[in-house]
PDB file of N, CA and C in Angstrom:
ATOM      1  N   UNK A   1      20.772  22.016-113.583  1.00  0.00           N
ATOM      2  CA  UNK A   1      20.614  23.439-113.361  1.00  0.00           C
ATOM      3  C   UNK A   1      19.359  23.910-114.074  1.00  0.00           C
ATOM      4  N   UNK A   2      18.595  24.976-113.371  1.00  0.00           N
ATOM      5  CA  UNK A   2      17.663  25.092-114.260  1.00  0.00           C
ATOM      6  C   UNK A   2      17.404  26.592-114.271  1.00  0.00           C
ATOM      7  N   UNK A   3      17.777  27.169-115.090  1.00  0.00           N
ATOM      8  CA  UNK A   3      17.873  29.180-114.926  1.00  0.00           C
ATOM      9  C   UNK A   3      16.587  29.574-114.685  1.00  0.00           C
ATOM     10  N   UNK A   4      16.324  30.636-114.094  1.00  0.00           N
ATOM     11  CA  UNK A   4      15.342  31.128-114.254  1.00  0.00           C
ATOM     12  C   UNK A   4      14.702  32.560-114.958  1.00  0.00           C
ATOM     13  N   UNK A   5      13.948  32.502-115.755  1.00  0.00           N
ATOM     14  CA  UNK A   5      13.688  33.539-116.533  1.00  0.00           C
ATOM     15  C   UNK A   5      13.597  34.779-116.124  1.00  0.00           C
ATOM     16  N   UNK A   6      12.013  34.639-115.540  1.00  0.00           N
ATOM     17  CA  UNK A   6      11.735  35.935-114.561  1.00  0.00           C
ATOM     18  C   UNK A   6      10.587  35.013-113.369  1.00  0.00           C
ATOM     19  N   UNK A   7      10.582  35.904-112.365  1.00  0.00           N
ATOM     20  CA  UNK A   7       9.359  35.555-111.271  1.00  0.00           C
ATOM     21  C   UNK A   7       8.312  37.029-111.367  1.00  0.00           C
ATOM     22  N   UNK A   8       7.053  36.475-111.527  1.00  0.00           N
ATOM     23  CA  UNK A   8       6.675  37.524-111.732  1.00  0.00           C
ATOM     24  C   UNK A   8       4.976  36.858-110.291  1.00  0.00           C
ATOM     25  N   UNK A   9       5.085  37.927-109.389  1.00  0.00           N
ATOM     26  CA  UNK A   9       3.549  37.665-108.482  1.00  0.00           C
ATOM     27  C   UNK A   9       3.733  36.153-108.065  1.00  0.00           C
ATOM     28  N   UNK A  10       4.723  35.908-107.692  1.00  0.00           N
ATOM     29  CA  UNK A  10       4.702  34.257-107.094  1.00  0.00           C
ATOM     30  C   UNK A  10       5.001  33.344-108.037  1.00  0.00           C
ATOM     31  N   UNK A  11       5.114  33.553-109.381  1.00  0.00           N
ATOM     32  CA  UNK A  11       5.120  32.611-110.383  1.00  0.00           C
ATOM     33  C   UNK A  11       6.864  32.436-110.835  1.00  0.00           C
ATOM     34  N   UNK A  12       7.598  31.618-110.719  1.00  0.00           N
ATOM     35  CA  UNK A  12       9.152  31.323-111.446  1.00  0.00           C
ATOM     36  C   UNK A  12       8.506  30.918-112.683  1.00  0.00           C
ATOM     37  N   UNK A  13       9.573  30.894-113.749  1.00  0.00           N
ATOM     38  CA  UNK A  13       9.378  30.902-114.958  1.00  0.00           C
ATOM     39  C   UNK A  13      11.105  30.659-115.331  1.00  0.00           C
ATOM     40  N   UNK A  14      11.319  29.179-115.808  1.00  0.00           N
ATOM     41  CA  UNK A  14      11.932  28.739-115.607  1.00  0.00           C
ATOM     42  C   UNK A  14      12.074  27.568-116.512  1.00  0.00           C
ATOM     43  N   UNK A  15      13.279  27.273-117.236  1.00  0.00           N
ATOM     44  CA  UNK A  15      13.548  26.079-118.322  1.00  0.00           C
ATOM     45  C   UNK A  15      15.322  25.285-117.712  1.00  0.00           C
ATOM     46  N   UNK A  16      14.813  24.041-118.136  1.00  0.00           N
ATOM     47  CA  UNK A  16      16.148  22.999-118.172  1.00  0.00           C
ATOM     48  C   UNK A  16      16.759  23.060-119.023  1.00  0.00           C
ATOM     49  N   UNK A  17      17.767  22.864-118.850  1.00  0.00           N
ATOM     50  CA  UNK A  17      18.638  23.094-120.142  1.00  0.00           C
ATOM     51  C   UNK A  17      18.658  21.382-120.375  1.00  0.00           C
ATOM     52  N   UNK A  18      18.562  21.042-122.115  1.00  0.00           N
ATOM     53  CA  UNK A  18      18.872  19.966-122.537  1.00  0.00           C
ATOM     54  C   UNK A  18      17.656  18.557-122.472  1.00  0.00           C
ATOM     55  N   UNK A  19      16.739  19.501-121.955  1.00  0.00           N
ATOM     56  CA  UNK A  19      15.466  18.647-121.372  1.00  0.00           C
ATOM     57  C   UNK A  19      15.169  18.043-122.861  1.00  0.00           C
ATOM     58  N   UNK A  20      14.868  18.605-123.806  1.00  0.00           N
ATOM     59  CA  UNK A  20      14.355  18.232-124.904  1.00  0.00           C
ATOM     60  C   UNK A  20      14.289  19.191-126.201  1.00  0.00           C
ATOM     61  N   UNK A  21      14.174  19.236-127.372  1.00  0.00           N
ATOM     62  CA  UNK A  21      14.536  20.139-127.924  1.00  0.00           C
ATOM     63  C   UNK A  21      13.258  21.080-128.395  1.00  0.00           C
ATOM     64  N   UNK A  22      12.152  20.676-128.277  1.00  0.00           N
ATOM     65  CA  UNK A  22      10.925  21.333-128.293  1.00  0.00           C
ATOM     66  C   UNK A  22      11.042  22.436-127.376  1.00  0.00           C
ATOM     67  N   UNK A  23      10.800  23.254-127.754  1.00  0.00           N
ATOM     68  CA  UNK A  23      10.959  24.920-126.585  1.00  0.00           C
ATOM     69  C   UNK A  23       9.869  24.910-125.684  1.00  0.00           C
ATOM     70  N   UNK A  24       9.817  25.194-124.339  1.00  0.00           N
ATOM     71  CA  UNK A  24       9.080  25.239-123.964  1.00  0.00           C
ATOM     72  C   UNK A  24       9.690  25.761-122.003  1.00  0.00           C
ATOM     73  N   UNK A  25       8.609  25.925-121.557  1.00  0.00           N
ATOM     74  CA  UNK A  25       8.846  26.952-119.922  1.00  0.00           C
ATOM     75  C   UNK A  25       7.935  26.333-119.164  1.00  0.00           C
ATOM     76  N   UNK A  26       8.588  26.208-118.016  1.00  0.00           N
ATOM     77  CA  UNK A  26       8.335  25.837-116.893  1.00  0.00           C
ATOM     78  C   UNK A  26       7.766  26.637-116.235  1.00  0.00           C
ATOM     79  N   UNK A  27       6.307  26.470-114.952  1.00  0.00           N
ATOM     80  CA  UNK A  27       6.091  27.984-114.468  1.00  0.00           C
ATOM     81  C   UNK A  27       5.841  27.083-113.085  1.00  0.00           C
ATOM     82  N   UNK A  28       6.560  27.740-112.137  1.00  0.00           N
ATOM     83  CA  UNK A  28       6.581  26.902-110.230  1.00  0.00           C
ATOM     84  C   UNK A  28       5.547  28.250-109.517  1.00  0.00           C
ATOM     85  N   UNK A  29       4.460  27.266-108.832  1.00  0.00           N
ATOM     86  CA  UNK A  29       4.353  28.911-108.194  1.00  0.00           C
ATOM     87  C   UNK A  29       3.923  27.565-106.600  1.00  0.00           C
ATOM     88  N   UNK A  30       3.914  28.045-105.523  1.00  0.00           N
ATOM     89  CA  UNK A  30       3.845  27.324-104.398  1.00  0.00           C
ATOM     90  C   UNK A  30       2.340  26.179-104.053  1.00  0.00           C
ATOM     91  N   UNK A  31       1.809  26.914-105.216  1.00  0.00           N
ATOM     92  CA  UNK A  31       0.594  25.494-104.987  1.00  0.00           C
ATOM     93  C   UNK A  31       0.515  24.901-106.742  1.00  0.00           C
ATOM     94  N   UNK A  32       1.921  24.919-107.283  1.00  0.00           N
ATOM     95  CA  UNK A  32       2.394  23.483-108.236  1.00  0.00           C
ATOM     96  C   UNK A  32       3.072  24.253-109.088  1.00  0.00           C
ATOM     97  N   UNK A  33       2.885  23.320-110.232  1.00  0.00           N
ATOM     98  CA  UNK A  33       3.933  23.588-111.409  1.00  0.00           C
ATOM     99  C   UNK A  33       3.111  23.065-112.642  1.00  0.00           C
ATOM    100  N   UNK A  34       3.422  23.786-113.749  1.00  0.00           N
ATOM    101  CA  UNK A  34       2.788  23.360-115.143  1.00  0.00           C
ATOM    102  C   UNK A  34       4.071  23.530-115.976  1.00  0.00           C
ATOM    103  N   UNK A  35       3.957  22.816-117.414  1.00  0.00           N
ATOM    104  CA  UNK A  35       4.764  23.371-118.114  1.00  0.00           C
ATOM    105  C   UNK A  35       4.173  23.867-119.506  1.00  0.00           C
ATOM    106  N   UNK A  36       4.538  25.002-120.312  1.00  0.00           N
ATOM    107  CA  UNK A  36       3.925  25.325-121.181  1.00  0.00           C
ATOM    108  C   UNK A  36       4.808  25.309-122.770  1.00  0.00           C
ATOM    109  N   UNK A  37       4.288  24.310-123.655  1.00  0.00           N
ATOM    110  CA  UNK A  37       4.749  24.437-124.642  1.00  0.00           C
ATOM    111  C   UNK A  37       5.178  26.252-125.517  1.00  0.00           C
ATOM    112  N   UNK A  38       5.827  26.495-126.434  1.00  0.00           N
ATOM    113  CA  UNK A  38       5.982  27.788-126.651  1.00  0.00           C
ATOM    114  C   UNK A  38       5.864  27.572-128.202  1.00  0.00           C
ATOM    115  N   UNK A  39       6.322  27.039-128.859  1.00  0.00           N
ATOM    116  CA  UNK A  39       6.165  26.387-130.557  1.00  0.00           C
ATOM    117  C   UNK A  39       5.166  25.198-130.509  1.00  0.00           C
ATOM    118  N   UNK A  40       4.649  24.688-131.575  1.00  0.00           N
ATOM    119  CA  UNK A  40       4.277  25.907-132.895  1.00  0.00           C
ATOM    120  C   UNK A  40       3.511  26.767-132.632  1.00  0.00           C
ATOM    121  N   UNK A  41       3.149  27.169-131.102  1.00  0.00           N
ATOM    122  CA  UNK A  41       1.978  27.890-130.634  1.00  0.00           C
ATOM    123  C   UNK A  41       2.018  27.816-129.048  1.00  0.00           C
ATOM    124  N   UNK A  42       1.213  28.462-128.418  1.00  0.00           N
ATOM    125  CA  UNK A  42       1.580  28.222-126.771  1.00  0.00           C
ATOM    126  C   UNK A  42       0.579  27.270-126.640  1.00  0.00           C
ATOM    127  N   UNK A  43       0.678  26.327-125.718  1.00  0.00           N
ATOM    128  CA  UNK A  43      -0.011  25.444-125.538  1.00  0.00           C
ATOM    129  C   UNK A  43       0.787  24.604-124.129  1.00  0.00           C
ATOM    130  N   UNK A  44      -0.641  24.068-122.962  1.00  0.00           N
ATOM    131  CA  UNK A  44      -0.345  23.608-121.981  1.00  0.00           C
ATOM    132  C   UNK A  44       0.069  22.369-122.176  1.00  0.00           C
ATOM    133  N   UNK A  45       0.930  21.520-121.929  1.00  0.00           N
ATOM    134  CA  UNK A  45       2.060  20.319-121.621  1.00  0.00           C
ATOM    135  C   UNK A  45       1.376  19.640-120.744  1.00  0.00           C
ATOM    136  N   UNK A  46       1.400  19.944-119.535  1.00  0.00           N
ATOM    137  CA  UNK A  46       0.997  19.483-118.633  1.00  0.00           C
ATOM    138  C   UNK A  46       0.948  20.219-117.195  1.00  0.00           C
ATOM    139  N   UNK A  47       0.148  20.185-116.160  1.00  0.00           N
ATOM    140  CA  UNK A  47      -0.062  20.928-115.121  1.00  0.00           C
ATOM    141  C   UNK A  47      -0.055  20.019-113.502  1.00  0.00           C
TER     142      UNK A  47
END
Protein backbone atom coordinates (compact mmCIF):
# COMPACT_ATOMS: atom_id res chain seq x y z
CA UNK A 1 0.00 0.00 0.00
CA UNK A 2 1.35 3.19 -0.54
CA UNK A 3 -0.79 6.44 0.89
CA UNK A 4 -0.71 9.32 -0.66
CA UNK A 5 0.14 12.63 0.78
CA UNK A 6 -1.09 15.27 -1.44
CA UNK A 7 -1.17 15.69 -5.49
CA UNK A 8 -0.41 18.89 -6.19
CA UNK A 9 -0.30 20.17 -10.51
CA UNK A 10 0.21 16.53 -11.67
CA UNK A 11 2.67 15.62 -9.06
CA UNK A 12 1.49 12.48 -6.26
CA UNK A 13 3.48 12.70 -3.33
CA UNK A 14 3.50 9.64 -1.83
CA UNK A 15 5.49 7.13 0.77
CA UNK A 16 5.58 3.15 1.47
CA UNK A 17 5.05 2.18 4.45
CA UNK A 18 7.99 0.03 5.95
CA UNK A 19 10.23 0.71 2.92
CA UNK A 20 13.04 1.71 5.14
CA UNK A 21 13.45 3.70 8.08
CA UNK A 22 15.18 6.80 6.67
CA UNK A 23 12.18 9.30 5.96
CA UNK A 24 11.75 10.12 2.85
CA UNK A 25 8.74 10.83 -0.27
CA UNK A 26 8.08 9.65 -3.25
CA UNK A 27 6.93 12.18 -6.05
CA UNK A 28 4.98 10.21 -9.47
CA UNK A 29 4.10 12.69 -11.96
CA UNK A 30 3.30 10.99 -15.65
CA UNK A 31 6.68 11.52 -17.26
CA UNK A 32 8.47 9.51 -14.00
CA UNK A 33 9.15 9.33 -10.55
CA UNK A 34 11.99 10.53 -8.14
CA UNK A 35 12.36 9.98 -4.63
CA UNK A 36 13.39 12.62 -2.19
CA UNK A 37 15.25 12.11 0.93
CA UNK A 38 13.63 14.45 3.87
CA UNK A 39 16.41 14.00 6.92
CA UNK A 40 19.11 15.15 7.73
CA UNK A 41 18.17 17.61 5.01
CA UNK A 42 16.16 17.35 1.69
CA UNK A 43 18.08 15.82 -0.70
CA UNK A 44 17.44 13.86 -4.15
CA UNK A 45 17.66 9.80 -3.77
CA UNK A 46 17.20 9.16 -6.96
CA UNK A 47 15.14 10.24 -10.14
Amino acid sequence: MSPTVFIEKGFRFLFFSREEPRIHVHVQCPQGEAKFWLEPRLELARS
